[in-house]
Protein backbone atom coordinates (compact mmCIF):
# COMPACT_ATOMS: atom_id res chain seq x y z
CA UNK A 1 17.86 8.56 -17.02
CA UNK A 2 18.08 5.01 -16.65
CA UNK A 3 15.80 2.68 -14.51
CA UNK A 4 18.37 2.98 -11.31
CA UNK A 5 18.39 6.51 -11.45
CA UNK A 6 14.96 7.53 -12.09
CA UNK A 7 14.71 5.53 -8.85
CA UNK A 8 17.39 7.03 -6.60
CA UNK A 9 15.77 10.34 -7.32
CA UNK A 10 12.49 9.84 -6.40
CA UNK A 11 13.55 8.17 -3.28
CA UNK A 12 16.16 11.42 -2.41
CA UNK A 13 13.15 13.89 -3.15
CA UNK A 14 10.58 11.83 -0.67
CA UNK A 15 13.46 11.65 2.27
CA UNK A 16 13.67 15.56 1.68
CA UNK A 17 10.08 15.73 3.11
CA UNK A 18 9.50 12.42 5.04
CA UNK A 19 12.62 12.89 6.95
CA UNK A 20 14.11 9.84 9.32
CA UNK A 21 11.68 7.08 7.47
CA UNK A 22 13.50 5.69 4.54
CA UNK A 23 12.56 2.18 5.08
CA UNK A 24 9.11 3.16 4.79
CA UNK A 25 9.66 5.32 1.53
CA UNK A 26 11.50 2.25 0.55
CA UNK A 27 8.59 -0.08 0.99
CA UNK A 28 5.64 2.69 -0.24
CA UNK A 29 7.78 2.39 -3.61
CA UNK A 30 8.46 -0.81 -3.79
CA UNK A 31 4.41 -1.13 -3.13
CA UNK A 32 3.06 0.92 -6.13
CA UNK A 33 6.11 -0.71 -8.78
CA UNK A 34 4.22 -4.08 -8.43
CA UNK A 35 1.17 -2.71 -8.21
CA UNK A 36 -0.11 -2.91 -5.04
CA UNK A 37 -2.18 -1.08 -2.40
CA UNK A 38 -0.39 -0.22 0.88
CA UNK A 39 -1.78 0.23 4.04
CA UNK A 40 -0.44 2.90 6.76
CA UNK A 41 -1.83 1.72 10.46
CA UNK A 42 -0.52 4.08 13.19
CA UNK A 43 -1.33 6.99 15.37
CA UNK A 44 -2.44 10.43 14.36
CA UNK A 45 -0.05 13.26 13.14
CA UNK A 46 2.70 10.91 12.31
CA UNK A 47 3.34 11.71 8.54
CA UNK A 48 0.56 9.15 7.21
CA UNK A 49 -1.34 11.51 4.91
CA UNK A 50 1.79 13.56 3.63
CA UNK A 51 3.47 10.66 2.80
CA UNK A 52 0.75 9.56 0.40
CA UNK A 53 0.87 13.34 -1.08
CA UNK A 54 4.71 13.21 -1.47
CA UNK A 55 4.31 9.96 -3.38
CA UNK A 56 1.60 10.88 -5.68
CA UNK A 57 3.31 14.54 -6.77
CA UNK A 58 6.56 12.66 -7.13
CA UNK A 59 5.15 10.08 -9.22
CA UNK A 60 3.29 12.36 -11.19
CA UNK A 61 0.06 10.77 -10.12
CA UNK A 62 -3.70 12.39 -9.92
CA UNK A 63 -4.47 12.36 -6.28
CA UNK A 64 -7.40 12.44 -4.72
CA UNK A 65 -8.37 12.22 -0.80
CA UNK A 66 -11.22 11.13 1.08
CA UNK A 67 -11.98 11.26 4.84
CA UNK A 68 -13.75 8.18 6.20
CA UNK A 69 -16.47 9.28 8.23
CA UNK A 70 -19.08 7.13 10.59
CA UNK A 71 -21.80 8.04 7.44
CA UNK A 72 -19.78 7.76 4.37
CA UNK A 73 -21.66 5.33 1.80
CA UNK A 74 -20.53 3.52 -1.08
CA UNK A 75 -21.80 5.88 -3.46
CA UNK A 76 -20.25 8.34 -1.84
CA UNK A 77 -16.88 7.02 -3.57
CA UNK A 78 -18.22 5.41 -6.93
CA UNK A 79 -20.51 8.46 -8.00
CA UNK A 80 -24.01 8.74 -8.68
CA UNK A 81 -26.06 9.01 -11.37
CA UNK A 82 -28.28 12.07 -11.50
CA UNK A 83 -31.74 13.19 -14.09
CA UNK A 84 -30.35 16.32 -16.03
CA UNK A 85 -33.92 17.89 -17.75
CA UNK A 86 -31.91 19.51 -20.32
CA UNK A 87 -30.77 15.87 -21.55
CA UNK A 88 -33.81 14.27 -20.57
CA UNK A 89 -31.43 11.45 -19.19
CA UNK A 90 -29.26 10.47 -16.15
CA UNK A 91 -25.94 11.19 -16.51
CA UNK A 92 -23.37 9.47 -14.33
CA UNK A 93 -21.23 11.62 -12.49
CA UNK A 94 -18.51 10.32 -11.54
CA UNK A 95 -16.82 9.69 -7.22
CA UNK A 96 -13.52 10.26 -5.89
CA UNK A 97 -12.67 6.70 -7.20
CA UNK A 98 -11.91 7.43 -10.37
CA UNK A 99 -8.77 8.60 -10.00
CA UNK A 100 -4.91 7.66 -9.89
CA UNK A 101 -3.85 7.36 -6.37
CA UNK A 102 -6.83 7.49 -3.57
CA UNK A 103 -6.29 8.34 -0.51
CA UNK A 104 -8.46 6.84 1.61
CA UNK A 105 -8.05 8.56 5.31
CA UNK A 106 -8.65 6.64 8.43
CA UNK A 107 -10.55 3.84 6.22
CA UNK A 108 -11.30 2.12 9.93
CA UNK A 109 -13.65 5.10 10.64
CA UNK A 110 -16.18 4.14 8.60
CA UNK A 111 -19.27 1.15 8.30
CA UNK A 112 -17.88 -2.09 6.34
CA UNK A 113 -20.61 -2.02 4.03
CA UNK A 114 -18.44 1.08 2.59
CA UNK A 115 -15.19 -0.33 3.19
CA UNK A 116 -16.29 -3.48 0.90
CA UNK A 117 -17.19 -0.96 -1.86
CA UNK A 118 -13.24 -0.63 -2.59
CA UNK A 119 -12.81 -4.71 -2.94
CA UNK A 120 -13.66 -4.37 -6.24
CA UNK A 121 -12.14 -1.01 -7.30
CA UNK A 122 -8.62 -2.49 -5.51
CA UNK A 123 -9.01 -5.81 -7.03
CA UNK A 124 -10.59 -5.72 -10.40
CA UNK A 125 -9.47 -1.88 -11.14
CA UNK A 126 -13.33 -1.56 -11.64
CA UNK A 127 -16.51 -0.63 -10.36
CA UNK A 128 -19.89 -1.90 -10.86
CA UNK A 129 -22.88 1.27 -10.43
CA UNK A 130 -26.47 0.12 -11.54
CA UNK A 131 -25.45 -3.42 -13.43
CA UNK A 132 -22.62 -1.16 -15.40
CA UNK A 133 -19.13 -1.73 -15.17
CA UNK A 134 -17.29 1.43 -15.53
CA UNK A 135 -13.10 0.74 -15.48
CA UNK A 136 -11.11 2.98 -13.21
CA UNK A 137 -8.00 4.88 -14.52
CA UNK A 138 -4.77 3.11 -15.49
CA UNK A 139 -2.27 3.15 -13.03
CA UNK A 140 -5.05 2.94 -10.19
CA UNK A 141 -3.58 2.41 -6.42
CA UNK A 142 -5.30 3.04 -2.83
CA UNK A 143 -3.04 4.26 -0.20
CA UNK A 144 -5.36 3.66 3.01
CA UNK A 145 -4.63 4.86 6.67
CA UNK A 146 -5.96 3.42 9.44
CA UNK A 147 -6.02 4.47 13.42
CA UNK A 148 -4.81 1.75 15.86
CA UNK A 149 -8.12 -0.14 16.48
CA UNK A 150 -8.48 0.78 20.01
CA UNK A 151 -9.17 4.43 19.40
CA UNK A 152 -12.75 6.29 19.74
CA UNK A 153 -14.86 5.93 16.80
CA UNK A 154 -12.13 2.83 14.86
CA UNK A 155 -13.63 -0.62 14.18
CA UNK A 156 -11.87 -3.93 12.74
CA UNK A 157 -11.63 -4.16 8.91
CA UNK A 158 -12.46 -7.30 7.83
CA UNK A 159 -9.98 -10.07 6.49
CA UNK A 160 -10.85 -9.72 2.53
CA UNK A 161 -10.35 -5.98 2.98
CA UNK A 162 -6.77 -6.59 4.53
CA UNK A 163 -6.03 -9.03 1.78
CA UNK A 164 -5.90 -6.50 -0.92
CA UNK A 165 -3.33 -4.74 0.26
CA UNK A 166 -0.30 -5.66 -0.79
CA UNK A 167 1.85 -3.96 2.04
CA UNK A 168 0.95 -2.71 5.65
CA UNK A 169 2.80 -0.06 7.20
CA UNK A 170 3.74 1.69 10.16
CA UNK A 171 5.29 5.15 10.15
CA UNK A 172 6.38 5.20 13.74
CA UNK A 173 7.65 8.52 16.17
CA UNK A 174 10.99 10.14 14.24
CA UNK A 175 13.99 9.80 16.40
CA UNK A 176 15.46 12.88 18.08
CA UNK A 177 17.44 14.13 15.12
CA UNK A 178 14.75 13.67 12.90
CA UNK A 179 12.38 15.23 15.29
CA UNK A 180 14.38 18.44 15.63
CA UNK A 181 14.74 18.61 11.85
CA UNK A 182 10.99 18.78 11.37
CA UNK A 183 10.89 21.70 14.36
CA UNK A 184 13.51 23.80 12.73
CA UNK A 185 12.48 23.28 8.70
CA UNK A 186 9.59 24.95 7.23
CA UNK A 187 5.59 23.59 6.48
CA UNK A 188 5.81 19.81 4.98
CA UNK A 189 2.78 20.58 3.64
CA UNK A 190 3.72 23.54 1.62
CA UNK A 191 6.75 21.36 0.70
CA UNK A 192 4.69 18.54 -0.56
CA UNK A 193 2.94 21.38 -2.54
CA UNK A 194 6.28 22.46 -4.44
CA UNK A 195 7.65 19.14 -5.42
CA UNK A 196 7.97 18.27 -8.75
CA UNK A 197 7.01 15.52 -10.50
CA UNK A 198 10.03 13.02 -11.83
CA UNK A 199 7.96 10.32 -13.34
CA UNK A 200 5.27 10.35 -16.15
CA UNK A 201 2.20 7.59 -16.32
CA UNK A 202 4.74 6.06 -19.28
CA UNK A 203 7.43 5.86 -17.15
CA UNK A 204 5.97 4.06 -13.83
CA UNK A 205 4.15 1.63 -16.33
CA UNK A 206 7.48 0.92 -17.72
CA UNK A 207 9.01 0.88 -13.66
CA UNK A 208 6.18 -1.73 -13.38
CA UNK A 209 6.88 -4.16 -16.53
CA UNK A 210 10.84 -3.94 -15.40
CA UNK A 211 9.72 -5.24 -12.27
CA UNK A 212 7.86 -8.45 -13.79
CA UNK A 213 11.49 -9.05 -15.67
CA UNK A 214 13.19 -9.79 -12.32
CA UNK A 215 14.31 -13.18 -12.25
CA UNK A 216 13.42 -15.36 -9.10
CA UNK A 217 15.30 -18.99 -9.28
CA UNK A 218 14.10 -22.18 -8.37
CA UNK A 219 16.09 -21.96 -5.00
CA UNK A 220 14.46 -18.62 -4.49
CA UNK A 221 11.27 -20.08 -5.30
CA UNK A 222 11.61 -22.46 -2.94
CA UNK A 223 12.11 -20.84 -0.21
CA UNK A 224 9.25 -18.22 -1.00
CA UNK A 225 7.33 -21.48 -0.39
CA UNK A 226 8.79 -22.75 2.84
CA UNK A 227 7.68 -19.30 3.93
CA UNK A 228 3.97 -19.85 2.99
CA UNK A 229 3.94 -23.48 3.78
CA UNK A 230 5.21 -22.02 7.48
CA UNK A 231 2.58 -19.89 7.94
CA UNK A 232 0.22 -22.87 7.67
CA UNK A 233 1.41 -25.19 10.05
CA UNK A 234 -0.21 -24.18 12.75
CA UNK A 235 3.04 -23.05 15.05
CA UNK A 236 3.12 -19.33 14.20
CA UNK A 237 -0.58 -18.66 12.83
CA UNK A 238 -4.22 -19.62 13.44
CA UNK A 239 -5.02 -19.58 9.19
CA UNK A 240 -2.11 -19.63 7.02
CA UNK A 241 -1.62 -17.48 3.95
CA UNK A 242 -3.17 -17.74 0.74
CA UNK A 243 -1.90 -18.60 -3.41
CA UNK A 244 -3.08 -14.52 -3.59
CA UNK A 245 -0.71 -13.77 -0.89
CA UNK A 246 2.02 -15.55 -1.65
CA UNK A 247 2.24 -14.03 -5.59
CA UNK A 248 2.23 -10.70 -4.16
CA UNK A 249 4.88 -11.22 -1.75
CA UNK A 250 7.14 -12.81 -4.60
CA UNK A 251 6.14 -9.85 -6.61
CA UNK A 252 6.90 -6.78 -4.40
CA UNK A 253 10.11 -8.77 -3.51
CA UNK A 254 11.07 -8.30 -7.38
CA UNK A 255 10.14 -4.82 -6.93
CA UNK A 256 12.61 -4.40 -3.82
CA UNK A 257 15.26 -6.28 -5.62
CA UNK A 258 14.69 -3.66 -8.51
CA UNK A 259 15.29 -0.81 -6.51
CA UNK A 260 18.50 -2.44 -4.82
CA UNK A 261 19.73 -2.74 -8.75
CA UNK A 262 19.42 -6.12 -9.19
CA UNK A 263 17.81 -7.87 -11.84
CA UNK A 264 17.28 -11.02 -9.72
CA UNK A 265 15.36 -11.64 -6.33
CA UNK A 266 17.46 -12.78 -3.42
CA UNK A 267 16.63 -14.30 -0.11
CA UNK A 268 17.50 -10.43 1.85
CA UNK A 269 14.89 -8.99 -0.75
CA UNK A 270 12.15 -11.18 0.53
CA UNK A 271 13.19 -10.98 4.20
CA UNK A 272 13.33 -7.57 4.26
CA UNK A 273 9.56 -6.99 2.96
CA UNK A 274 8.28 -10.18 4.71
CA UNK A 275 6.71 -8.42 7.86
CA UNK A 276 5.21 -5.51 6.10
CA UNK A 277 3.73 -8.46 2.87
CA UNK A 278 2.30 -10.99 5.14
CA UNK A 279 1.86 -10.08 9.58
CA UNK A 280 -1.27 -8.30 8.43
CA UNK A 281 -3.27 -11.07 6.55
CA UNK A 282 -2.64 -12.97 9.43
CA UNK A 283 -3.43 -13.99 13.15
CA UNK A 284 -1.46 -15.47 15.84
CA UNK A 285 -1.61 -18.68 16.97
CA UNK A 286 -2.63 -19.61 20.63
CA UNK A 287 -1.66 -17.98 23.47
CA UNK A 288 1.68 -16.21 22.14
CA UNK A 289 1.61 -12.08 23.77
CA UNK A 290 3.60 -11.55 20.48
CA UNK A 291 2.19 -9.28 17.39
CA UNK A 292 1.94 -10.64 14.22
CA UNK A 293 5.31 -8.82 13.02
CA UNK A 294 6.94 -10.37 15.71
CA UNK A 295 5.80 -13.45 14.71
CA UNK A 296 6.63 -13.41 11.13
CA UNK A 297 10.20 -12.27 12.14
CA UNK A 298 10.60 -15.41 14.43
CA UNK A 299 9.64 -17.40 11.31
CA UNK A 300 12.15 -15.86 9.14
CA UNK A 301 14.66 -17.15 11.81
CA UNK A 302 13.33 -21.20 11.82
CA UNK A 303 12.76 -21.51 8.34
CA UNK A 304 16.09 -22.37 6.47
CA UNK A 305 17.29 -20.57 3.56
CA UNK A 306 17.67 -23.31 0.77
């Protein structure tokens, strides 16, 4: 199969289980082709955690989930390393970070001295443990959910956590059709279970390299930075974005411009991604009652397209 097709199917077989959401299954893609880590913020027993499933038996990824609890330490998710008498040594075993995809459940449960231990694991693909640095497996990606902040037991995650994600989310109720579709069909859990994988590791590293070969213009480039340079005036946003912000929006652009079968990033491609690449990273400026999503849509209307 070529690139396009290899693409189409792994979309079809994630809209057979996450039914009535295929702008999110869009974006969850378009997330892991450029590399990124994707955020999920919304209410319970919306489709967060078998969404992440889907993607990772789709993709043919090791998966691995964690609950964030009140007590979870860092430890807890790098490994530890414990005295074996028969060796006469320690011996590192190793945490549910070392793995493929991590799913990191309701990350806004637990302490931020535990949250911080995945800024390096998301960021450098590494971990440090005792003054060693041990590299995590090749594709590595975090697919975090988090429960709107004013629920029991939730607390804010702080701004460099937000920053390494490349996309936030939001699932969102399923309209009435697709509502009665998931009351009539069977388990999606079970489903998840029987899906096959379409992709190996070979072919989402190749997915990934094809998505660094989309060409963005000068035009294009342009107006990537009349975006950025918007955010920092002082009209929409308290703190503008950063250089790190503005690469990955360019870059999961290319990867949405890839899956529309293009081989070149247009203005649509960056719209349509804006919201979900940028409204978390940032704040709202003075009194304004509207979210940050609302905000960065009212942007994309004042800023011109070159």
């Amino acid at each position: 199969m070529n690139i396009q097709e290899k693409l189409r199917a792994v979309t079809d077989q994630l809209n057979t289980v996450i039914v009535g959401k295929s702008d999110q299954i869009r974006d969850s893609i378009a997330c892991l082709l450029a590399g990124g880590h994707l955020l999920i913020n919304d209410v319970p027993g919306v489709g967060k955690t078998t969404l992440a499933h889907a993607l990772a038996r789709t993709l043919g990824l090791q998966f691995t989930r964690v609950q964030f609890t009140s007590d979870l330490m860092p430890s807890d998710l790098s490994g530890v390393s414990v005295y074996e008498r028969s060796k006469e040594a320690f011996v590192f075993h190793e945490g549910p970070l070392f793995t493929q995809l991590l799913l990191a459940d309701e990350i806004n449960r637990t302490s931020p001295k535990t949250q911080s231990a995945l800024l390096e694991a998301m960021e450098e693909k590494q971990v440090t443990i005792e003054g060693q640095s041990r590299s995590l497996p090749n594709p590595f990606f975090v697919i975090a959910t988090q429960n709107p902040i004013n629920q029991i037991g939730t607390q804010p995650m702080p701004e460099s956590q937000l920053d390494r994600f490349l996309l936030c989310i939001s699932m969102g109720y399923p309209d009435r059709a697709s509502e009665r579709q998931l009351l009539a069909g069977g388990d999606r859990r079970s489903m998840v279970d029987r899906l096959p994988s379409l992709l190996s590791t070979e072919d989402l590293v190749s997915l990934q390299q094809a998505v660094l070969k989309v060409h963005a213009s000068e035009p294009l480039l342009d107006y990537v930075q009349d975006l950025i340079a918007a955010t920092r005036h002082g009209r929409w946003f308290v703190q503008g974005l950063s250089p790190r912000a503005g690469v990955a929006l360019l870059r999961v652009a290319k990867a949405i411009a890839l899956m529309g079968g293009k081989d070149y990033v247009a203005p649509d491609d960056v719209q349509k991604v804006l919201p979900q690449a940028i409204a978390h990273r940032l704040m709202p400026s003075g009194t304004r009652e509207l979210s940050s999503e609302d905000q960065v849509r009212a942007m994309i209307q004042a800023v011109p397209i070159p």
